[in-house]
C-alpha atoms as a PDB file:
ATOM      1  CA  UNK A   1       0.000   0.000   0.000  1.00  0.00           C
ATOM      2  CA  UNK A   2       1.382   3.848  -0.722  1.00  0.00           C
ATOM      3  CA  UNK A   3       2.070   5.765   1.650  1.00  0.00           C
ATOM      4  CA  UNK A   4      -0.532   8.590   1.853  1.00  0.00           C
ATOM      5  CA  UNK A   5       2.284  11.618   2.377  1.00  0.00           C
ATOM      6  CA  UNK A   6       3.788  10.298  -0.889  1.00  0.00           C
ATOM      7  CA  UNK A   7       0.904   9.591  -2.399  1.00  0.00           C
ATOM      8  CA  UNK A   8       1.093  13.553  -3.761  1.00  0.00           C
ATOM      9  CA  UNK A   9       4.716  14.047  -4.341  1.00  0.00           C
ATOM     10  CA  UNK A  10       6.902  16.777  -3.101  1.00  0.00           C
ATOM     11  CA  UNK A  11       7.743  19.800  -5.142  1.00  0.00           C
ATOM     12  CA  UNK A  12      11.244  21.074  -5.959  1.00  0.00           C
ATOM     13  CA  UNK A  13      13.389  22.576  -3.226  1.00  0.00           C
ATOM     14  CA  UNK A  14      13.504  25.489  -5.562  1.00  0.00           C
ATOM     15  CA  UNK A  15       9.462  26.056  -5.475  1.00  0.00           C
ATOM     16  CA  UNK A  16       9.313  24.698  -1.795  1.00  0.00           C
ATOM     17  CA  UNK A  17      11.726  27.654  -0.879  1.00  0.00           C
ATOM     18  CA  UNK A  18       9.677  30.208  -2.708  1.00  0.00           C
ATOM     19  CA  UNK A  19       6.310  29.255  -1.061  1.00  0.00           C
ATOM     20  CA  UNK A  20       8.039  29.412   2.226  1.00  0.00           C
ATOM     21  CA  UNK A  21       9.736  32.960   1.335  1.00  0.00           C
ATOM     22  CA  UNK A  22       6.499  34.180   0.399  1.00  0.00           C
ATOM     23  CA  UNK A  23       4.533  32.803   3.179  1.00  0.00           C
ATOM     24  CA  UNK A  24       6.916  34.281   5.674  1.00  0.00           C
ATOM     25  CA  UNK A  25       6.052  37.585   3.982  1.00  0.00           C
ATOM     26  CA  UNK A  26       2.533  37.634   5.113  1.00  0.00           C
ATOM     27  CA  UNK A  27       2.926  35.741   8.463  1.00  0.00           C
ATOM     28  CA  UNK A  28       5.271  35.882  12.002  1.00  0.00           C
ATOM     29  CA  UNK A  29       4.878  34.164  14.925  1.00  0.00           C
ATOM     30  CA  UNK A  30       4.048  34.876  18.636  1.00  0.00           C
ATOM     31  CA  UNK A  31       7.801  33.634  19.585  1.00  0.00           C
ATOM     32  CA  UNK A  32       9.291  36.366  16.728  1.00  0.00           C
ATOM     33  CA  UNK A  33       7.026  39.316  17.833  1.00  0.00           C
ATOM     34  CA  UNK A  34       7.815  38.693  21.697  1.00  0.00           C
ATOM     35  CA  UNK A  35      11.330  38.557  21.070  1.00  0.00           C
ATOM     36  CA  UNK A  36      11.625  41.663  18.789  1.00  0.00           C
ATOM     37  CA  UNK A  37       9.515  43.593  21.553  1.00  0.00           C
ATOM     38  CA  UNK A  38      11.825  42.279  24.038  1.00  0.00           C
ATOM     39  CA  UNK A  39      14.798  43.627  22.288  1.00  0.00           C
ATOM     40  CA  UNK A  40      13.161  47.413  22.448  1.00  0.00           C
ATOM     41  CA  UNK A  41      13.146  47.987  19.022  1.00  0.00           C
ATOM     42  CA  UNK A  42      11.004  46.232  17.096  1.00  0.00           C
ATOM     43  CA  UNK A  43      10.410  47.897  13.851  1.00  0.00           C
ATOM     44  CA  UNK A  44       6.296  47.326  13.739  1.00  0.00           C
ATOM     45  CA  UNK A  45       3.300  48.447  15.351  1.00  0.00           C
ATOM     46  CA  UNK A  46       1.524  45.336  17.422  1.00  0.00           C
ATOM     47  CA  UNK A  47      -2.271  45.913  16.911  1.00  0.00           C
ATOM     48  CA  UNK A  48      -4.962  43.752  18.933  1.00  0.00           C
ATOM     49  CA  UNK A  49      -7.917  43.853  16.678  1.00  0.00           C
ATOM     50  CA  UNK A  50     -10.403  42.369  19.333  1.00  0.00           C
ATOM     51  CA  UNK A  51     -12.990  44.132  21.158  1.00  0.00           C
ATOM     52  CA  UNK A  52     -11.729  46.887  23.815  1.00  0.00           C
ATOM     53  CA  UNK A  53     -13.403  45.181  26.591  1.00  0.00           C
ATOM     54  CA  UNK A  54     -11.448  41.787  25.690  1.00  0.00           C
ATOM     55  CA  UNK A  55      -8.204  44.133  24.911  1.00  0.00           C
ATOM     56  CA  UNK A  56      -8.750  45.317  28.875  1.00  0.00           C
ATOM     57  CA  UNK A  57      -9.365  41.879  30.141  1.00  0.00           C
ATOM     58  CA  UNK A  58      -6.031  41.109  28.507  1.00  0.00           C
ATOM     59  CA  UNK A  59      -3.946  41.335  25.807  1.00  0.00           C
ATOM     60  CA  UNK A  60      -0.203  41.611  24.358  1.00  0.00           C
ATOM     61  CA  UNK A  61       2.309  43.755  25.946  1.00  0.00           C
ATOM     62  CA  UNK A  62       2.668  46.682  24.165  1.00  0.00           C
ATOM     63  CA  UNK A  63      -0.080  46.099  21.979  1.00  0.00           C
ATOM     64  CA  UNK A  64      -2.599  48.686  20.934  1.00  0.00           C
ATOM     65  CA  UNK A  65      -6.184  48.416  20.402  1.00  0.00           C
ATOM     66  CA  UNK A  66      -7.639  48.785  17.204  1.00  0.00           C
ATOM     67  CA  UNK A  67     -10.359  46.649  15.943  1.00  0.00           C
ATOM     68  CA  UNK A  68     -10.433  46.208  12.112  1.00  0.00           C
ATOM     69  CA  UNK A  69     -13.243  48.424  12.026  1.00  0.00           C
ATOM     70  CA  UNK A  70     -12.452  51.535  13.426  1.00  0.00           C
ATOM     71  CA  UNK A  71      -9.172  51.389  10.582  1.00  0.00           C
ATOM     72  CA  UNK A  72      -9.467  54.249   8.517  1.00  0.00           C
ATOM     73  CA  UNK A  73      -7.628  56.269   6.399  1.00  0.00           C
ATOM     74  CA  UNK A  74      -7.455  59.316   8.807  1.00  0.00           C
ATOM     75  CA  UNK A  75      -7.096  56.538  11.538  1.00  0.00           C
ATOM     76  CA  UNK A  76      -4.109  55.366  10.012  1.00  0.00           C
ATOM     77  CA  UNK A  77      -2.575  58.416   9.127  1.00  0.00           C
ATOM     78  CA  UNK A  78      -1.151  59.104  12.681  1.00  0.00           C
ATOM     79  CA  UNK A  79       1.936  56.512  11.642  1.00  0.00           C
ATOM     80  CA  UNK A  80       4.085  57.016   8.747  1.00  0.00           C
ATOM     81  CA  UNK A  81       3.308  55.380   5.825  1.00  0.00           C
ATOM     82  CA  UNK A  82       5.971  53.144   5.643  1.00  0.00           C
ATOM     83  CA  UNK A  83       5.257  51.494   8.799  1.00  0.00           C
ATOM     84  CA  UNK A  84       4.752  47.241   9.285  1.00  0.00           C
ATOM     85  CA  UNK A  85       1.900  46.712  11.432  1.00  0.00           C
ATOM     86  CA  UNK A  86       1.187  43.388  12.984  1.00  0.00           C
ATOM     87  CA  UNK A  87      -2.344  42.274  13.662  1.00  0.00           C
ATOM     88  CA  UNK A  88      -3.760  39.535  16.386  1.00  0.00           C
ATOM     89  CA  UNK A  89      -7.002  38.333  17.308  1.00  0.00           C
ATOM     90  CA  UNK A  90      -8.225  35.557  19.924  1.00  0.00           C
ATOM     91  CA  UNK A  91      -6.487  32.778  17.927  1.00  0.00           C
ATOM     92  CA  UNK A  92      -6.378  30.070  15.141  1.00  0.00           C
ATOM     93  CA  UNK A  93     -10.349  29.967  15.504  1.00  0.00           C
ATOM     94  CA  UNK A  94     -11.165  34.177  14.864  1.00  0.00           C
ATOM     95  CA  UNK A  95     -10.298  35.336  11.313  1.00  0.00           C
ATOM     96  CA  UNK A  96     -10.211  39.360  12.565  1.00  0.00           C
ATOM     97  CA  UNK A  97      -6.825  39.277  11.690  1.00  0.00           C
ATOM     98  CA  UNK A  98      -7.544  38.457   8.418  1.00  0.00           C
ATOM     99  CA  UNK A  99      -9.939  40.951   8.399  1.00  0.00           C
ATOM    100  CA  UNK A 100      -7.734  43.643   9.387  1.00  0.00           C
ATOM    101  CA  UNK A 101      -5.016  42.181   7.207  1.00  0.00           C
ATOM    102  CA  UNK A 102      -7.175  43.212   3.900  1.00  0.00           C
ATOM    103  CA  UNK A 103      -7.928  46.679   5.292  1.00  0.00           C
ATOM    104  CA  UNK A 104      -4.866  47.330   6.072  1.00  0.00           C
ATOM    105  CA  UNK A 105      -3.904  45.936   3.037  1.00  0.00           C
ATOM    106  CA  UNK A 106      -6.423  48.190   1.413  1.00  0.00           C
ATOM    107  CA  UNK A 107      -5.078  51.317   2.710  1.00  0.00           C
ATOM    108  CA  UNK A 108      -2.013  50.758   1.176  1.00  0.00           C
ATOM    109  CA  UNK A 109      -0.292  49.885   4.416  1.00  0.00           C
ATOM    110  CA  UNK A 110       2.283  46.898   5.575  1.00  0.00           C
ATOM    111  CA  UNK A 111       0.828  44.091   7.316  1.00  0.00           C
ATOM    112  CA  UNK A 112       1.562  40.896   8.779  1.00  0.00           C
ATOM    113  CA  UNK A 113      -0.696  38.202  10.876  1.00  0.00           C
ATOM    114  CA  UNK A 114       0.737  37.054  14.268  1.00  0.00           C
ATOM    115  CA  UNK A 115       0.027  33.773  13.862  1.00  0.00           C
ATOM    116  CA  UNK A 116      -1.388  32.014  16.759  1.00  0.00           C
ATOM    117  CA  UNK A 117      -3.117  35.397  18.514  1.00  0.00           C
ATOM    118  CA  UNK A 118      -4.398  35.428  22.150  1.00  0.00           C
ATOM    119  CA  UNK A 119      -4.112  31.374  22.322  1.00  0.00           C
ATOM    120  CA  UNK A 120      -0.533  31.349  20.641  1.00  0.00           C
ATOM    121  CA  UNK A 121       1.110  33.906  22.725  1.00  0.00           C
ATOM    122  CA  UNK A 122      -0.474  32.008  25.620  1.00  0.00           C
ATOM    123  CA  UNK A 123       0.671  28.494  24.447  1.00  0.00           C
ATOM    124  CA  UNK A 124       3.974  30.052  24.166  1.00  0.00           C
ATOM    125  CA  UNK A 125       3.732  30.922  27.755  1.00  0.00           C
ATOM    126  CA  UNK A 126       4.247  34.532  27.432  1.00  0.00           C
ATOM    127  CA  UNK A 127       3.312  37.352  30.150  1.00  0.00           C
ATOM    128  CA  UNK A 128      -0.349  38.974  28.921  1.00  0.00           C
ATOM    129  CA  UNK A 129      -1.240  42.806  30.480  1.00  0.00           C
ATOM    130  CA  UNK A 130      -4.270  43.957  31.878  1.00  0.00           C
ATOM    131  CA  UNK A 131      -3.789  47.895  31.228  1.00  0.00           C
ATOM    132  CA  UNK A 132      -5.957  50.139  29.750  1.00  0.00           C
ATOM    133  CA  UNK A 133      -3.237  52.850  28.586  1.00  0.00           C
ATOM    134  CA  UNK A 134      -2.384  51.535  25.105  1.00  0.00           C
ATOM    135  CA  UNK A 135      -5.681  51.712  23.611  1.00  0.00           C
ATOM    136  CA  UNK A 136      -6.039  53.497  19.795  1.00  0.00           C
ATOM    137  CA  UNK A 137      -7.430  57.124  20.154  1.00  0.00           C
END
């Protein structure tokens, strides 16, 4: 009997190395985002897109709240236009990132998904904050 993971065969390094590349290019992770805050400069803006009263139950350190709704144009314009933002949600199982991905996306703007969200960071075992302060204008 075949085996079922070589029942569809593999593709070339060369295109295996470009889907990679390119995935990487819309995607991190909650273990590259923590450690980039952690060194102090991270070169991104970390939005929550969930709810503000979830955001002040909890959320990422140094995240800010913006729900994919409230991004506008005029919202957006208080960052340069050349900055990365990265976008979470509750987790694998809420597709508000990818919501705020395309608007973003939309505006013209950098984006990339923290894969994982709320439930990644967690898994990862990383400190959550309860403050209020960092919430979008």
């Amino acid at each position: 009997m075949p085996s079922f993971v070589a029942e569809t065969p593999a593709l070339s390094p060369e295109a295996t190395a470009a889907y990679y590349a390119r995935k990487l290019a819309f995607e991190t992770d909650c273990w590259d985002v923590h450690a980039s805050l952690s060194a102090g400069n991270s070169g991104f803006v970390l939005l929550d897109v969930r709810s503000p009263a979830l955001y002040a139950a909890s959320h990422v350190p140094g995240a800010i709240n913006l729900p994919h709704g409230k991004m506008t144009a005029h919202r957006m314009s208080q960052w340069p236009a050349d900055t990365l933002f990265v976008v979470y949600c509750a987790g694998p199982h809420c597709n508000g990132t990818d919501k705020a991905a395309l608007r973003l996306a939309r505006l013209g703007l950098q984006v990339k998904v923290m894969i994982g969200g709320m439930t990644g960071w967690a898994d990862e075992g990383f400190a959550f904050d309860s403050s209020p302060a960092t919430a979008a204008a």
